[in-house]
C-alpha atoms as a PDB file:
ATOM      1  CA  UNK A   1      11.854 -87.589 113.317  1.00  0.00           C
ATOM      2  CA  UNK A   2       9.536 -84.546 113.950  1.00  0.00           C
ATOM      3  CA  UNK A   3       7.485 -83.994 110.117  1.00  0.00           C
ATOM      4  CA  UNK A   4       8.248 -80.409 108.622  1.00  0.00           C
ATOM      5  CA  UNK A   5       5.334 -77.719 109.217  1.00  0.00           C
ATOM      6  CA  UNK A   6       3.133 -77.367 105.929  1.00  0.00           C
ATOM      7  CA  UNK A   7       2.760 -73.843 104.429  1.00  0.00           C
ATOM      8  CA  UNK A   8      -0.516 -73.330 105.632  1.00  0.00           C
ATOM      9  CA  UNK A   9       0.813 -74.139 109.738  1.00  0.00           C
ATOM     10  CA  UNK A  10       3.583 -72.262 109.007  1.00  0.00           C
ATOM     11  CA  UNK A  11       1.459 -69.164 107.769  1.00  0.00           C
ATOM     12  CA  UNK A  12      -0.998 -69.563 110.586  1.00  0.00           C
ATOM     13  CA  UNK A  13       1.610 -69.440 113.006  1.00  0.00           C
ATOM     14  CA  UNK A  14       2.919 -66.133 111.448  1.00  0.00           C
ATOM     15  CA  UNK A  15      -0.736 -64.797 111.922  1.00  0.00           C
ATOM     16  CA  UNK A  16      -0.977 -65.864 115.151  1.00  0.00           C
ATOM     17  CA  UNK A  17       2.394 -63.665 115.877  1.00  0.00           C
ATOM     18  CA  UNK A  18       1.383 -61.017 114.106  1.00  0.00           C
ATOM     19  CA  UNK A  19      -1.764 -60.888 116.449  1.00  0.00           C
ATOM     20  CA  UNK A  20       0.007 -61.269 119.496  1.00  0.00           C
ATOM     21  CA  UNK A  21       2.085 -58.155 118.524  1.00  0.00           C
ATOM     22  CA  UNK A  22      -0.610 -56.127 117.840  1.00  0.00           C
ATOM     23  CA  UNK A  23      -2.805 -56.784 121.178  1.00  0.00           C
ATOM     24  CA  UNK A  24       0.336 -55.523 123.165  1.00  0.00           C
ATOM     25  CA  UNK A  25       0.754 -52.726 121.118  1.00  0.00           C
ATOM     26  CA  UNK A  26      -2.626 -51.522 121.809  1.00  0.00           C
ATOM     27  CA  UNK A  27      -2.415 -52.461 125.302  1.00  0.00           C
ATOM     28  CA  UNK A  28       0.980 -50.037 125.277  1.00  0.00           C
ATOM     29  CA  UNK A  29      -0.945 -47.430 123.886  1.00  0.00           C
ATOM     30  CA  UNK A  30      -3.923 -47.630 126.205  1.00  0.00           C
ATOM     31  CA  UNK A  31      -1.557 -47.530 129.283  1.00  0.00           C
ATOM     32  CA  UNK A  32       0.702 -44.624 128.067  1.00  0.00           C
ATOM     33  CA  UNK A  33      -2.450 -42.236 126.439  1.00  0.00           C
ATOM     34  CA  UNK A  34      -2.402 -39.835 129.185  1.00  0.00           C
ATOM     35  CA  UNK A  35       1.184 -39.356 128.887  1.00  0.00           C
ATOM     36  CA  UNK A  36       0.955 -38.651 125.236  1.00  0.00           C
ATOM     37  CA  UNK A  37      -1.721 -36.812 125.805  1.00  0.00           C
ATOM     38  CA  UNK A  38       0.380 -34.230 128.173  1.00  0.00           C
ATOM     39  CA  UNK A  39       3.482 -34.560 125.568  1.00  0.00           C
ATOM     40  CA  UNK A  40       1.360 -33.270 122.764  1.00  0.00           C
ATOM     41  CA  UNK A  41      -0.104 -30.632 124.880  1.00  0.00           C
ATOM     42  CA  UNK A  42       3.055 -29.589 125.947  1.00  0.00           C
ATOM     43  CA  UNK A  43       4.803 -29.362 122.641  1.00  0.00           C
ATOM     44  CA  UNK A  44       2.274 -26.737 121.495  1.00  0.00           C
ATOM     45  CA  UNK A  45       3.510 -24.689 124.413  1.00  0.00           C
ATOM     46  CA  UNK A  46       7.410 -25.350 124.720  1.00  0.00           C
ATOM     47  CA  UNK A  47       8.410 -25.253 120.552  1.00  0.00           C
ATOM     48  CA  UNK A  48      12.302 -25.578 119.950  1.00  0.00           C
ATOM     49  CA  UNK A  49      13.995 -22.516 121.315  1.00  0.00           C
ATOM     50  CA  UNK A  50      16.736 -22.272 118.545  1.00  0.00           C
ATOM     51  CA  UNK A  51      13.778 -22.726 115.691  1.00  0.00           C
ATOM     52  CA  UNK A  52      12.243 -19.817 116.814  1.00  0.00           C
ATOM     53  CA  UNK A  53      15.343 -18.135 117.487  1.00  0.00           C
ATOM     54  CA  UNK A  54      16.386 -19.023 113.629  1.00  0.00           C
ATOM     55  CA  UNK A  55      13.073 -17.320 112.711  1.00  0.00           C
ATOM     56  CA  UNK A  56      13.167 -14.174 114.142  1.00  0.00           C
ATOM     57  CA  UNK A  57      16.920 -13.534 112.586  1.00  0.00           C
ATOM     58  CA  UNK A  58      15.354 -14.526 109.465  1.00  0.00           C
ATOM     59  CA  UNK A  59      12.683 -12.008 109.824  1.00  0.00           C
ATOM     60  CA  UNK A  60      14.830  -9.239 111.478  1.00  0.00           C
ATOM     61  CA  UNK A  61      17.954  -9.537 108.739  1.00  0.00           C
ATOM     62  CA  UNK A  62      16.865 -11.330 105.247  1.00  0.00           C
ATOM     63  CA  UNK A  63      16.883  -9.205 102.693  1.00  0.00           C
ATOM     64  CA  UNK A  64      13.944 -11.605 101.047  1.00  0.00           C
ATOM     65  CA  UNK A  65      10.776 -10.589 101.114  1.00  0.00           C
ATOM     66  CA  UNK A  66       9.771 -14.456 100.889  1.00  0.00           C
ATOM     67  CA  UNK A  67      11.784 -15.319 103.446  1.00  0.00           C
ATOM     68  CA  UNK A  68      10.788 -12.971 105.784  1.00  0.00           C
ATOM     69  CA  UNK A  69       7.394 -14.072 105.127  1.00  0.00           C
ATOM     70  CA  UNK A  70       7.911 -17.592 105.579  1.00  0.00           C
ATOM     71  CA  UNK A  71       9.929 -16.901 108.756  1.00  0.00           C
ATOM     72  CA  UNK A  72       6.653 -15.240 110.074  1.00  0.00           C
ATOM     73  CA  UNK A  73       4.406 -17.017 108.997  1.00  0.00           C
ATOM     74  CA  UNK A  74       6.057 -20.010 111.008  1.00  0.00           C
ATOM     75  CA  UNK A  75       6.442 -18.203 114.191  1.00  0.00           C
ATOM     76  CA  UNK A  76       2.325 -17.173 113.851  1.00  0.00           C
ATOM     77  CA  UNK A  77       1.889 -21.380 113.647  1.00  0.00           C
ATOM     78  CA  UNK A  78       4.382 -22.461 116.309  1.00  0.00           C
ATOM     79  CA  UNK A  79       4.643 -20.162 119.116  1.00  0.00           C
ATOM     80  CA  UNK A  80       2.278 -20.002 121.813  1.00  0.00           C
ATOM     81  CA  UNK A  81       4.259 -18.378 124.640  1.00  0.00           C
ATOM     82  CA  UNK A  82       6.324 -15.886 123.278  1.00  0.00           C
ATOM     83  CA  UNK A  83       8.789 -14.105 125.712  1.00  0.00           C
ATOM     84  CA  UNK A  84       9.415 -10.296 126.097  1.00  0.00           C
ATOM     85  CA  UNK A  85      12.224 -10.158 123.398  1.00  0.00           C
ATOM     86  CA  UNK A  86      10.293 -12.018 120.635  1.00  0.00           C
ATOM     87  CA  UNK A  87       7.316  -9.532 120.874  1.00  0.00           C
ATOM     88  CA  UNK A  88       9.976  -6.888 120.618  1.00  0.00           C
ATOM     89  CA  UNK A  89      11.655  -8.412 117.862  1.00  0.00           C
ATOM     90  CA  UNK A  90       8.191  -8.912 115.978  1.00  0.00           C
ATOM     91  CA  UNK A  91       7.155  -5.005 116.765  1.00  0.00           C
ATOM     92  CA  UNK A  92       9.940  -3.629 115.645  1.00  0.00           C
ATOM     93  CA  UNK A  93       9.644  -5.861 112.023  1.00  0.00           C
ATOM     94  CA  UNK A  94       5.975  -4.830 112.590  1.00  0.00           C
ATOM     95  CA  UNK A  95       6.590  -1.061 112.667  1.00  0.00           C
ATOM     96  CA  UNK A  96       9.920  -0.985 110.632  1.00  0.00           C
ATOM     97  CA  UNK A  97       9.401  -3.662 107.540  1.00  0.00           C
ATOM     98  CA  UNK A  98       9.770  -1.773 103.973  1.00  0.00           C
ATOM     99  CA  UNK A  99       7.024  -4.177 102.709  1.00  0.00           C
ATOM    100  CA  UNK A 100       3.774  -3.714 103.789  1.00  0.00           C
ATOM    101  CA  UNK A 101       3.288  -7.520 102.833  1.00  0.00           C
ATOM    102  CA  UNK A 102       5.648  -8.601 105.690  1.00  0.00           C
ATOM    103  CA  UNK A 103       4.029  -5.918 108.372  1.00  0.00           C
ATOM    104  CA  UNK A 104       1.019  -7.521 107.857  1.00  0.00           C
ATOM    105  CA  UNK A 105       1.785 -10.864 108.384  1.00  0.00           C
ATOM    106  CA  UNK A 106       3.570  -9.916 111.350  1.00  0.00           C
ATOM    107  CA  UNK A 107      -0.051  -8.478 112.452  1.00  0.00           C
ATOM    108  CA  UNK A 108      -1.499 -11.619 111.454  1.00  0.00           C
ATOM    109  CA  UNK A 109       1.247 -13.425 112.910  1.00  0.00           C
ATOM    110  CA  UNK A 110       0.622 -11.933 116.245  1.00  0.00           C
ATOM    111  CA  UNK A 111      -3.083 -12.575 115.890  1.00  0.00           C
ATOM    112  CA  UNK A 112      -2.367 -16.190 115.230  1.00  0.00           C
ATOM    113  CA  UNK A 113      -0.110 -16.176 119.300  1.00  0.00           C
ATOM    114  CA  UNK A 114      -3.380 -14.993 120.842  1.00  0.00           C
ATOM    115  CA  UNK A 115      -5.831 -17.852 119.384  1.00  0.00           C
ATOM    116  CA  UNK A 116      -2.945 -20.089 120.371  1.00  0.00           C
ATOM    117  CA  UNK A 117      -2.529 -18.863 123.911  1.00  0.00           C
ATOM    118  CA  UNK A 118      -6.688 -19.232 124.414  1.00  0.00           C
ATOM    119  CA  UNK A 119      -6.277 -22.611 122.317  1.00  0.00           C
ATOM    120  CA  UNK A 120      -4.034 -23.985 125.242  1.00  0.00           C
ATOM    121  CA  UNK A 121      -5.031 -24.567 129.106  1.00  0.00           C
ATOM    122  CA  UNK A 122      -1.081 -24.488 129.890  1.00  0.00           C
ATOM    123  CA  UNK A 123      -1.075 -21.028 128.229  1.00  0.00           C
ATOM    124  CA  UNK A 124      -3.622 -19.365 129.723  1.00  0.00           C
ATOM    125  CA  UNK A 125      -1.716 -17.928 132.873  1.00  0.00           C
ATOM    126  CA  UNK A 126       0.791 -16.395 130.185  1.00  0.00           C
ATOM    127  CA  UNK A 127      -1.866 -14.476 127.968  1.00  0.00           C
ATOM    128  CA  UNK A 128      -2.754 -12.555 130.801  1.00  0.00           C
ATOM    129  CA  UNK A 129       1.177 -11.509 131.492  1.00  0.00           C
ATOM    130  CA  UNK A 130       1.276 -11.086 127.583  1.00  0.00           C
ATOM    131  CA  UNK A 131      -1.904  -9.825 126.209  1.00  0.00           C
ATOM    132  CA  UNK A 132      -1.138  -6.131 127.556  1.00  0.00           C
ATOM    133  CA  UNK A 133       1.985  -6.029 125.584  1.00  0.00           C
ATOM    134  CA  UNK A 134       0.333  -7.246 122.286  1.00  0.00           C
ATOM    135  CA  UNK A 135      -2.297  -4.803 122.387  1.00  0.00           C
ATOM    136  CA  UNK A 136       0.904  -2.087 123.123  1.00  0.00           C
ATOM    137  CA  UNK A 137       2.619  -3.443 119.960  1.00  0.00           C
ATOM    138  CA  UNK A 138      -0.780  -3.452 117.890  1.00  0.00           C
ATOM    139  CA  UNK A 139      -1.956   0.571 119.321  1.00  0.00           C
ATOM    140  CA  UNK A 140       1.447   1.793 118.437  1.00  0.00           C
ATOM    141  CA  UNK A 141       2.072   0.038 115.312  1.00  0.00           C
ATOM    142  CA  UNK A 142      -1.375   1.204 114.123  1.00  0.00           C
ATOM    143  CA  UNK A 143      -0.799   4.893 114.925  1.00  0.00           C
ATOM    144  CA  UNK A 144       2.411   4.786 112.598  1.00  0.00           C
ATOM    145  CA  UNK A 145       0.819   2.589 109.954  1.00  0.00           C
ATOM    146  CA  UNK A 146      -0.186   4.578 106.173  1.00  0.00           C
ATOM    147  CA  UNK A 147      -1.111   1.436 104.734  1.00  0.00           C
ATOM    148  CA  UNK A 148      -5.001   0.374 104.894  1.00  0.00           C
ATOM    149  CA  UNK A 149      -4.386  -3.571 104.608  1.00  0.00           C
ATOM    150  CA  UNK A 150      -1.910  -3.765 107.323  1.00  0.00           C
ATOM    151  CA  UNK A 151      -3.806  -1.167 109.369  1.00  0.00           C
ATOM    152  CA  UNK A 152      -6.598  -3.485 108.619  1.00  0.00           C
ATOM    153  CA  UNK A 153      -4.799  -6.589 109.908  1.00  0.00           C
ATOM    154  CA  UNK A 154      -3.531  -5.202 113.297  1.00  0.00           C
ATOM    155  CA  UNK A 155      -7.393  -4.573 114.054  1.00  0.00           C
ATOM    156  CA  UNK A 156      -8.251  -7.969 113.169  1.00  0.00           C
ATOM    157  CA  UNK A 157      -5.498  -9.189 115.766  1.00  0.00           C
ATOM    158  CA  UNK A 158      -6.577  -6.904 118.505  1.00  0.00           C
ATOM    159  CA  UNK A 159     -10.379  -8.605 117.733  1.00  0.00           C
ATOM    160  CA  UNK A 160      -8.359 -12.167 119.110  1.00  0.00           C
ATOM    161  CA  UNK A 161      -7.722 -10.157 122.847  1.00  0.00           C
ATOM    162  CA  UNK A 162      -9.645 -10.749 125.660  1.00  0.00           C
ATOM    163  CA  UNK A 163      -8.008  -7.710 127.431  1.00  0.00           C
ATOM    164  CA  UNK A 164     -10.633  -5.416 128.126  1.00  0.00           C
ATOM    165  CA  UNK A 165      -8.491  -2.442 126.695  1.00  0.00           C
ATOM    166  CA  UNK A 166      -8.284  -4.043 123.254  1.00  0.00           C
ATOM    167  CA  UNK A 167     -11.860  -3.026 123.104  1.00  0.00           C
ATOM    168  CA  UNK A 168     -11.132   0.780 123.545  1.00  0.00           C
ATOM    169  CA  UNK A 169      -8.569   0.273 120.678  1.00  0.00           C
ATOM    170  CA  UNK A 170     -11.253  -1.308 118.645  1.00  0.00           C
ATOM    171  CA  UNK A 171     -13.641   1.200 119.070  1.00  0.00           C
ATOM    172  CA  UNK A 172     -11.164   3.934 117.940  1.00  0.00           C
ATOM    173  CA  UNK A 173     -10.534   2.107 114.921  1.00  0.00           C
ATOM    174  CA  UNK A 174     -14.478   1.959 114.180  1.00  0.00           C
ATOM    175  CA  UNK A 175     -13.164   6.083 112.614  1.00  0.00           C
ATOM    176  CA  UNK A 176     -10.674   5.228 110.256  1.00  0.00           C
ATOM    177  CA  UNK A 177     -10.268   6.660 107.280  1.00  0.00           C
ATOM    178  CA  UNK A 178     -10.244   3.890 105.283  1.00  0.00           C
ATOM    179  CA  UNK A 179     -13.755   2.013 104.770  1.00  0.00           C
ATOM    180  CA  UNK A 180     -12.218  -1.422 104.959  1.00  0.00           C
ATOM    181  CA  UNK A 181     -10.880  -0.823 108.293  1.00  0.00           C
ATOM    182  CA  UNK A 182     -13.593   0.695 109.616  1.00  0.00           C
ATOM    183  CA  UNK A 183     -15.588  -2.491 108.591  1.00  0.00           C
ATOM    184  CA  UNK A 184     -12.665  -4.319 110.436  1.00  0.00           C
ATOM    185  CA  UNK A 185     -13.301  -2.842 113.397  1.00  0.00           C
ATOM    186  CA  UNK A 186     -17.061  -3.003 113.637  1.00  0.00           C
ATOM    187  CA  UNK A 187     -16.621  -6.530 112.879  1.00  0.00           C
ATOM    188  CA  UNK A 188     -13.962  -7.061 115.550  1.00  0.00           C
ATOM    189  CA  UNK A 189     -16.529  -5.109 117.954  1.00  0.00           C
ATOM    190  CA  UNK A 190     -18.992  -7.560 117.241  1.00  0.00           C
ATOM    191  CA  UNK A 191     -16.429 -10.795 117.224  1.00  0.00           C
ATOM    192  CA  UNK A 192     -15.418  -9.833 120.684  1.00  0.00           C
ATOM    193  CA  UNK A 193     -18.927  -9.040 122.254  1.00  0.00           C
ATOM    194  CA  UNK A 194     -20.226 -12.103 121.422  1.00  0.00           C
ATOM    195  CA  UNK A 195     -16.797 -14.383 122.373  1.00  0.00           C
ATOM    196  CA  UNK A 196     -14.587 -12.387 124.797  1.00  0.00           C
ATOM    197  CA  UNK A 197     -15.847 -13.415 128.707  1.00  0.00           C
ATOM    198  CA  UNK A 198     -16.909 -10.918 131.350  1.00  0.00           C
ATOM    199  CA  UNK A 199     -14.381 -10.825 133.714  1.00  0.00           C
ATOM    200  CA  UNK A 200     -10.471 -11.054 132.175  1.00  0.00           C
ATOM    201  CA  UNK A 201      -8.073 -11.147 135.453  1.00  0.00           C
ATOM    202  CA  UNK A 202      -5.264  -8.689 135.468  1.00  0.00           C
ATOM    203  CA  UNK A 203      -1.757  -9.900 135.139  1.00  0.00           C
ATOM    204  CA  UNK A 204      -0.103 -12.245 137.095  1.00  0.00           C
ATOM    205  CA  UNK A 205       2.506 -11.074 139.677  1.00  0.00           C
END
């Protein structure tokens, strides 16, 4: 008759499983890093559709002020590649928003997509199709736009473009009446000269 294991050979035996486990879990993880490497780097570019679809009702039809702002503010975090109808969607809450609070954390919001698009390899072939349109959106929203701080905000965006014409914008802005965008702009001068490379390629075809 076999003798019963004593708590200490039981509890080494647990160990010894416990160990096991572990080894082949790291093993797992050493053989599948590339892969989760490429899954991670893809979610930053390819964020669930109907979340960001949810967002921009949010920010196009709530009749909050906070959650406007919170549906902005989550679109500026998550999206990276934003198609033709979301920058529409976020010029017209950029141009048309009765608080000045919301229009400019749209600005900021926008600013937030363009350090996201240079942020991300995958991404970088799209901020060359979209970086034209964002400096559009930013050029006409600050013609229309009475209030310094958002005023102030859409130039500190257009600092985040490597599109040479963001730099003509900039320059412009370098005479506004307000001294704190003025200061904006000779900052986002200087932001840009010193990180923004030579050559930017025109958009893709």
């Amino acid at each position: 008759m076999a003798q019963s294991q004593s708590p200490k050979q039981t509890q080494r035996f647990h160990l010894s499983i416990v160990a096991v486990i572990l080894v082949m879990s790291a093993v797992t993880l050493v053989a599948f890093s590339p892969n989760l490497v490429s899954l991670a780097q893809q979610s930053r570019v390819q964020v669930s559709q109907p979340l960001v679809t949810s967002s921009l009702t949010r920010l196009s039809t709530s009749t909050q002020t906070t959650e406007r702002l919170a549906a902005v503010t989550w679109i500026g975090k998550h999206v990276t590649t934003p198609s033709t109808n979301e920058l529409n969607t976020l010029s017209t809450a950029l141009q048309t928003d009765s608080d000045p609070t919301v229009r400019a954390s749209v600005a900021t919001a926008l600013k937030q997509i363009a350090i996201n698009q240079k942020q991300n390899p995958q991404a970088v072939g799209h901020a060359r199709n979209v970086e034209p349109q964002l400096l559009e959106i930013l050029e006409s929203a600050y013609s229309k736009e009475k209030n310094a701080s958002v005023r102030r905000c859409i130039v500190e965006a257009a600092s985040q473009l490597s599109y040479p014409e963001a730099a003509y914008f900039i320059s412009r802005a370098k005479q506004d009446s307000d001294p704190s965008v003025s200061e904006a702009a000779k900052q986002a001068e200087h932001y840009r000269d010193l990180s923004t490379p030579a050559v930017f390629q025109p958009p893709l075809k």
